[in-house]
Protein backbone atom coordinates (compact mmCIF):
# COMPACT_ATOMS: atom_id res chain seq x y z
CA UNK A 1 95.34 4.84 82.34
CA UNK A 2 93.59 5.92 85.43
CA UNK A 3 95.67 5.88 88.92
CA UNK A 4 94.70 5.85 92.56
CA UNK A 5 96.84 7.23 95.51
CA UNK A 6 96.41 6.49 98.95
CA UNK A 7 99.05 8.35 101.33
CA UNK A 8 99.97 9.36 104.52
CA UNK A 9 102.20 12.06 106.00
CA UNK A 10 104.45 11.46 109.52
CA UNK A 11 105.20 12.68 112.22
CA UNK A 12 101.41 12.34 113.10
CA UNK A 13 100.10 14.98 116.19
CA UNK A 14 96.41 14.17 117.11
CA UNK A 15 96.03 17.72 118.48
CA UNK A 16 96.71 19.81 114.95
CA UNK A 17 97.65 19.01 112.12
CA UNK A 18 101.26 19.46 111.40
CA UNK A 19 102.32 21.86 108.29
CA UNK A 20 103.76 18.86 106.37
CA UNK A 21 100.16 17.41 106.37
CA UNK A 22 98.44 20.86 105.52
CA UNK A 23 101.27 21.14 103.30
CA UNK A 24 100.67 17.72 101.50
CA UNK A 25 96.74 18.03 101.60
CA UNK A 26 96.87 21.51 99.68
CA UNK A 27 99.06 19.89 96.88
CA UNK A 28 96.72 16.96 96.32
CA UNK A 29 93.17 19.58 96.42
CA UNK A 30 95.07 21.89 93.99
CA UNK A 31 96.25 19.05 91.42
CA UNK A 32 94.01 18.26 88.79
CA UNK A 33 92.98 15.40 89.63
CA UNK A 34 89.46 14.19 89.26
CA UNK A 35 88.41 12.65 93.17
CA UNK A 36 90.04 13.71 96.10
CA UNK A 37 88.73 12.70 99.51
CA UNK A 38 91.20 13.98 102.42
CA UNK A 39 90.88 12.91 106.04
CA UNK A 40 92.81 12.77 108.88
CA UNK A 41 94.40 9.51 109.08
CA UNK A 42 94.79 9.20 105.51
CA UNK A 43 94.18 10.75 101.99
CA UNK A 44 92.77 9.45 98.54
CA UNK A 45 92.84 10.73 95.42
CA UNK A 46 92.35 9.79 91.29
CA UNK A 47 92.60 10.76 88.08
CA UNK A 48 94.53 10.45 84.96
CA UNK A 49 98.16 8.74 85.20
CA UNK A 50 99.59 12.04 84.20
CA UNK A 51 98.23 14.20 86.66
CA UNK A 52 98.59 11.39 89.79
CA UNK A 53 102.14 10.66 89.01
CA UNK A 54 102.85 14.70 88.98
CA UNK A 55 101.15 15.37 91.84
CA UNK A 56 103.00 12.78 93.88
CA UNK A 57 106.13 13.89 92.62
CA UNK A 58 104.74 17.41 94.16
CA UNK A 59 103.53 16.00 97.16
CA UNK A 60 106.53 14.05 98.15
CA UNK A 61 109.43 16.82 97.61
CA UNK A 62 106.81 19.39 99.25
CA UNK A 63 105.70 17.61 102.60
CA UNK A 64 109.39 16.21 102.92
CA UNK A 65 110.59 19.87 102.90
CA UNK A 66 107.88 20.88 105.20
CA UNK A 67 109.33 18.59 107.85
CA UNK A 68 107.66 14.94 107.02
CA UNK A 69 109.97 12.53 108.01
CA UNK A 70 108.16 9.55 106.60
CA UNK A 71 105.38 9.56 103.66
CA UNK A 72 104.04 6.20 102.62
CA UNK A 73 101.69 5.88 99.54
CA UNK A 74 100.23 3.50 97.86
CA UNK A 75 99.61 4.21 93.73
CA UNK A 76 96.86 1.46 91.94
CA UNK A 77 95.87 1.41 88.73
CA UNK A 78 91.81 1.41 88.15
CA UNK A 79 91.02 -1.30 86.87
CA UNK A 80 87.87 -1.29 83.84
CA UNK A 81 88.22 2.50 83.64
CA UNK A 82 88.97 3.71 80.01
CA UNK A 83 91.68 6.22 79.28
């Protein structure tokens, strides 16, 4: 099964980002994962279910330790793609 995640970090600061967003963005990039597009208002990234549901796991106890006090995500499965 392939996943996509879509996620978010908060507080949000239009001047720089804040660590918990740097924070979150490096653990998605390093994860080996297959796509990863990261912007500033939001972050995407697939790949096997394995890999997405350990990253998350990696990006929510790392951001929320890095001072995120909200992280919303949204986790679909790919529909049509082969395992």
């Amino acid at each position: 099964m392939r996943l996509r995640v879509e996620f978010t970090t908060e507080p949000f600061d239009l001047d720089e980002a804040p660590t918990h967003a740097v924070v979150a963005r490096e653990v998605i990039q390093a994860a080996e994962l297959d796509a990863v597009d990261v912007g500033p208002f939001g972050n995407t990234a697939e790949g096997g279910a394995d890999e997405v549901l350990t990253a998350v796991d990696s990006l929510l106890r790392q951001a929320l330790a890095s001072g995120a006090t909200r992280v919303s995500l949204q986790v679909n499965v790919i529909e049509g793609e082969t395992p």
